[in-house]
Structure formats: C-alpha cells, structure tokens
Protein backbone atom coordinates (compact mmCIF):
# COMPACT_ATOMS: atom_id res chain seq x y z
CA UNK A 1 1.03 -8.07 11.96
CA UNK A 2 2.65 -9.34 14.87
CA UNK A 3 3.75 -6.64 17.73
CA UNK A 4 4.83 -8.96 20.49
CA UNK A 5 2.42 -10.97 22.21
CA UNK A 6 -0.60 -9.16 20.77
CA UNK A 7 -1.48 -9.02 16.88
CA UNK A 8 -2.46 -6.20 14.80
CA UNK A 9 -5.33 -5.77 12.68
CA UNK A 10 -6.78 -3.45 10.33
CA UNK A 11 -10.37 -2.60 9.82
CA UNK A 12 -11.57 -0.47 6.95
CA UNK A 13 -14.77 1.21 8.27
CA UNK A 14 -16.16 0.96 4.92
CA UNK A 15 -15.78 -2.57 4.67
CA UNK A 16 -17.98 -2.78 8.26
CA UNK A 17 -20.96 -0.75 7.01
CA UNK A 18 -21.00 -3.25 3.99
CA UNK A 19 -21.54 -6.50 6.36
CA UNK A 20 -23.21 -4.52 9.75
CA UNK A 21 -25.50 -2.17 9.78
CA UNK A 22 -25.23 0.63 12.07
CA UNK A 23 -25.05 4.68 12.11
CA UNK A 24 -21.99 5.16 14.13
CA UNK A 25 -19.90 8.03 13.48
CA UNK A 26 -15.79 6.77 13.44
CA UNK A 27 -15.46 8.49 16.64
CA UNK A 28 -18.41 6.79 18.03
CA UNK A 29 -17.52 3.32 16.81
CA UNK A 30 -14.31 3.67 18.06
CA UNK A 31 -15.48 4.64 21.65
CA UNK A 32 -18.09 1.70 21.56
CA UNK A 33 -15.02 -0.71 20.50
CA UNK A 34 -13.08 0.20 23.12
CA UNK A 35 -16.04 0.33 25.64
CA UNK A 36 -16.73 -3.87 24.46
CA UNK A 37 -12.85 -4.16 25.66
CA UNK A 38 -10.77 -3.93 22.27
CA UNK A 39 -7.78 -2.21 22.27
CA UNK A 40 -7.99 0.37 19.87
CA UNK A 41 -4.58 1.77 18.43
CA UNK A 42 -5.48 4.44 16.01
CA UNK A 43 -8.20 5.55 13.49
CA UNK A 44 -6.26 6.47 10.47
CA UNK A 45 -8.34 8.42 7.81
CA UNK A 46 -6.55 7.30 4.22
CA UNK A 47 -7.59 10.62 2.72
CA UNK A 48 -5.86 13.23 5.47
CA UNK A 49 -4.82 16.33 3.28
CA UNK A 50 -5.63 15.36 0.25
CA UNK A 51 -9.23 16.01 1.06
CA UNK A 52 -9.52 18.89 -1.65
CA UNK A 53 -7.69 17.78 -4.05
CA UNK A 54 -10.47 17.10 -7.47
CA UNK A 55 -9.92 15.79 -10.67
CA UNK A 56 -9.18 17.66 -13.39
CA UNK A 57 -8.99 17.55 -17.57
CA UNK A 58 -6.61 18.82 -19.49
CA UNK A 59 -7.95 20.40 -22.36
CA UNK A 60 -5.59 22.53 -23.65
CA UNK A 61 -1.60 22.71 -23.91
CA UNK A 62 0.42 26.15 -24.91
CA UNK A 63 3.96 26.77 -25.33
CA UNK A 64 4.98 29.29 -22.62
CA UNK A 65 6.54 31.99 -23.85
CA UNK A 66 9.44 33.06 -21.58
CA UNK A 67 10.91 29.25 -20.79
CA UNK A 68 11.89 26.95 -22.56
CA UNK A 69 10.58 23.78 -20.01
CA UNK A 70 7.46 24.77 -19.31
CA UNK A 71 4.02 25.21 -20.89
CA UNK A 72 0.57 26.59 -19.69
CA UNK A 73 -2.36 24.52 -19.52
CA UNK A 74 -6.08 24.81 -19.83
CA UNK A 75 -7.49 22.39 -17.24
CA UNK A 76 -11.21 21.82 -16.74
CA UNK A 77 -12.08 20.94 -13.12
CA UNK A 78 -15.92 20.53 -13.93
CA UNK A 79 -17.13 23.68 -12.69
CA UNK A 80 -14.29 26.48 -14.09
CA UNK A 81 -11.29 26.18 -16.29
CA UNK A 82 -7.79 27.05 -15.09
CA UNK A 83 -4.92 28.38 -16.49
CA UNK A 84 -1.66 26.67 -14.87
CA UNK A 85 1.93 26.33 -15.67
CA UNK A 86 3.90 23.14 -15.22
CA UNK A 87 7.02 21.50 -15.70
CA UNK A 88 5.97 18.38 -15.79
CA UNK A 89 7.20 16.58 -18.95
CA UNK A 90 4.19 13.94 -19.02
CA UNK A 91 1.52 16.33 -19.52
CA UNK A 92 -0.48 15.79 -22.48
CA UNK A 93 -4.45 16.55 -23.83
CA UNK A 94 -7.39 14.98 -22.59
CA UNK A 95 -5.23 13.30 -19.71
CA UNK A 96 -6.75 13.34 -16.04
CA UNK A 97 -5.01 14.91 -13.51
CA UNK A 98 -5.21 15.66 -9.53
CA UNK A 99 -5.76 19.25 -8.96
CA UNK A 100 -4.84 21.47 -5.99
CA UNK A 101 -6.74 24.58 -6.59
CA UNK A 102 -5.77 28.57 -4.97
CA UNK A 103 -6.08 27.73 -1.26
CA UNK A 104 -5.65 24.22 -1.42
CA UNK A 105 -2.96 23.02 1.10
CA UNK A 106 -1.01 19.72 0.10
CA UNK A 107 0.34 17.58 3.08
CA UNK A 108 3.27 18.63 3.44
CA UNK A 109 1.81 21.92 4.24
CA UNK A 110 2.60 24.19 1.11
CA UNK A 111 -0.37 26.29 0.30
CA UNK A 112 -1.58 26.96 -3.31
CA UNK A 113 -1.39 30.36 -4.12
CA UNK A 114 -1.78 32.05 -6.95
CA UNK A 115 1.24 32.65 -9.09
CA UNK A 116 3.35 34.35 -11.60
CA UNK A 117 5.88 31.66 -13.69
CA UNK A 118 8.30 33.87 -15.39
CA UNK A 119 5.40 36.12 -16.38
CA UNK A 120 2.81 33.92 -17.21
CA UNK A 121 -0.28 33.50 -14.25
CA UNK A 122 -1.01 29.86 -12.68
CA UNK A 123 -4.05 29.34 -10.71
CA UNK A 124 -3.49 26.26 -9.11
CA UNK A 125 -1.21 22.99 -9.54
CA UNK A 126 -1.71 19.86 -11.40
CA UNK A 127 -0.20 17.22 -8.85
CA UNK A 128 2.36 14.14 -8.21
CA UNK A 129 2.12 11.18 -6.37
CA UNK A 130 4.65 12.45 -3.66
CA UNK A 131 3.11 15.82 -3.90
CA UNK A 132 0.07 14.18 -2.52
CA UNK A 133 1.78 11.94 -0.03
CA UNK A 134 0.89 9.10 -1.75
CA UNK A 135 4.45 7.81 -2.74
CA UNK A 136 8.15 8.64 -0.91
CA UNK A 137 10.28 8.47 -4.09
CA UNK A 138 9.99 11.77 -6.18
CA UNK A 139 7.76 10.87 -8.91
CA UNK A 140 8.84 12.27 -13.24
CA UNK A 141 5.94 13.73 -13.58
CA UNK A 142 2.45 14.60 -12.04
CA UNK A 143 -0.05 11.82 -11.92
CA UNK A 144 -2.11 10.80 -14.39
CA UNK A 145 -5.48 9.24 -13.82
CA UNK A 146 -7.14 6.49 -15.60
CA UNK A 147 -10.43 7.31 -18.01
CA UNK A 148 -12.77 5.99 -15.21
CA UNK A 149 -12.12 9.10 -13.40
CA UNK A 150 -14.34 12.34 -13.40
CA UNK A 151 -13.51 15.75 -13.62
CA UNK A 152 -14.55 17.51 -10.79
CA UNK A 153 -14.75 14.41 -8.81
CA UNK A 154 -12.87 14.29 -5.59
CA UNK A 155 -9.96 12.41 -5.73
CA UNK A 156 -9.87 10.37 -2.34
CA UNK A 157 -13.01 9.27 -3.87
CA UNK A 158 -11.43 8.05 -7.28
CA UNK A 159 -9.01 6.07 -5.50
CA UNK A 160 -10.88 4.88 -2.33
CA UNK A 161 -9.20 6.55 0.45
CA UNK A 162 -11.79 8.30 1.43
CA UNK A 163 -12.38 5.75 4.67
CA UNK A 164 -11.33 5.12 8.31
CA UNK A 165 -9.03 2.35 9.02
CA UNK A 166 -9.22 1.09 13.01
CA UNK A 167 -6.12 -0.15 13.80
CA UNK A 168 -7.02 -3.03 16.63
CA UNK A 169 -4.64 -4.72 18.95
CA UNK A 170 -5.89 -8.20 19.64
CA UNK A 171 -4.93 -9.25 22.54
CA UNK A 172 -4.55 -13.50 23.74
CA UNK A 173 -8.00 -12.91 26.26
C-alpha cells in the first residue's frame, strides 16, 4: 500500500513465529522493531471484542409460543446448554453458530443480558456477521459456521483472527 513516499506493510505476528523463533510478547516485538529503526504504525489485534464469543450447536428448535417470527433454541456451547430466542430466519438443527453468552459484550458495545422475549427467557445470543464486526452490510441471518468448527471452541480461533498484525511504514533509507 502506497501512503506517499513511504509504503505500507502488514505483518501477521503469527506468520513471524512460524519462520523466527523468538519469545517476544507483541508489545515487546513492537518496541524492539521500532528500537532497530522501523516505523511502526499500529499493532492491530484481528480478534478485538469478539474475544468471547465460542461456538455453539444447535440442537434443538421450538416454536415460541407468543410470536409468530420467532422460535427458542436449545444450543450446546460444549460445557452447558442454552435456551435462546431468535429471529433469525436461517436457523436450523445441528448448524454451528457464534455465541455471545450473559455478560458477553459485542463490539459495538451492547452487553448480553439475560432476557425475557415476549415471555419466553433467552440466555444469550446466537450472532451475525455485523453483530460481530466482521461485515458493514446488515447480514439475513446470524452466521453459520462450517462442520470443521467445534462447539465450545473460541471463535477468533475458528477463523484465525486470533493474531497481531504490525502495520510497518517502510521508509526509502
């Protein structure tokens, strides 16, 4: 990426600890970067606010009883089942979905509590793409995860995000 008379690059700090050995934290590697004389612009973690977010099955689907567009769902998150009630019209059995549990907050700052949707109790929130900050355009539905994925697994570690990128302004000298 060019930003004038400098260039841009990105460095995944995964992607150095496969080629270089070393135990630097991504604080200290940044510090030692800039200490050899490159221009560090930023240290982006992919995974910011999603960091609690796990995987989840759905196991079970129920009509709700009091509305019409949405139904309750049993979803196993490896270590408890929860009862939540969605919306979302893509939801279906044995599909694997991102998770926000009771105290989880999303990025956009909106913090799972426990709720009551007319009447029925929901104990967390099965999740879309833009929910997550992972896409800007409102998404149909919440996202569903291919079979490779875990239940109870974190999901910045399903999709590889959870890593530092350096951001590194290479200068002409």
């Amino acid at each position: 990426i060019s930003k004038g008379w400098c260039l841009l690059m990105r460095v995944s700090y995964k992607w150095l600890k496969e080629y270089i050995d070393f135990t630097y934290s991504p604080d200290e590697l940044e510090h030692i970067l800039t200490m050899a004389g490159m221009e560090v612009d930023e240290v982006e973690y992919l995974g910011a606010g999603i960091e609690d977010i796990i995987i989840g099955e759905i196991l079970k689907i129920s009509e709700h009883p009091n509305a019409d567009k949405l139904v309750i769902c049993e979803v196993d998150t490896g270590d408890e089942v929860l009862t939540i009630v969605t919306g979302a019209p893509n939801v279906f059995e044995g599909a694997l979905v991102p998770v926000a549990r009771v105290g989880v907050k999303l990025p956009d700052g909106m913090e799972i509590k426990k709720a009551k949707l007319r009447g029925e109790p929901s104990y967390g929130m099965m999740c879309s793409t833009d929910e997550l900050g992972l896409s800007e355009e409102r998404a149909s539905g919440i996202m569903i995860l291919g079979e490779d994925a875990r239940k109870g697994m974190k999901l910045i570690e399903y999709l590889n995000l959870d890593d530092h990128v350096f951001k590194l302004d290479l200068t002409p000298n």
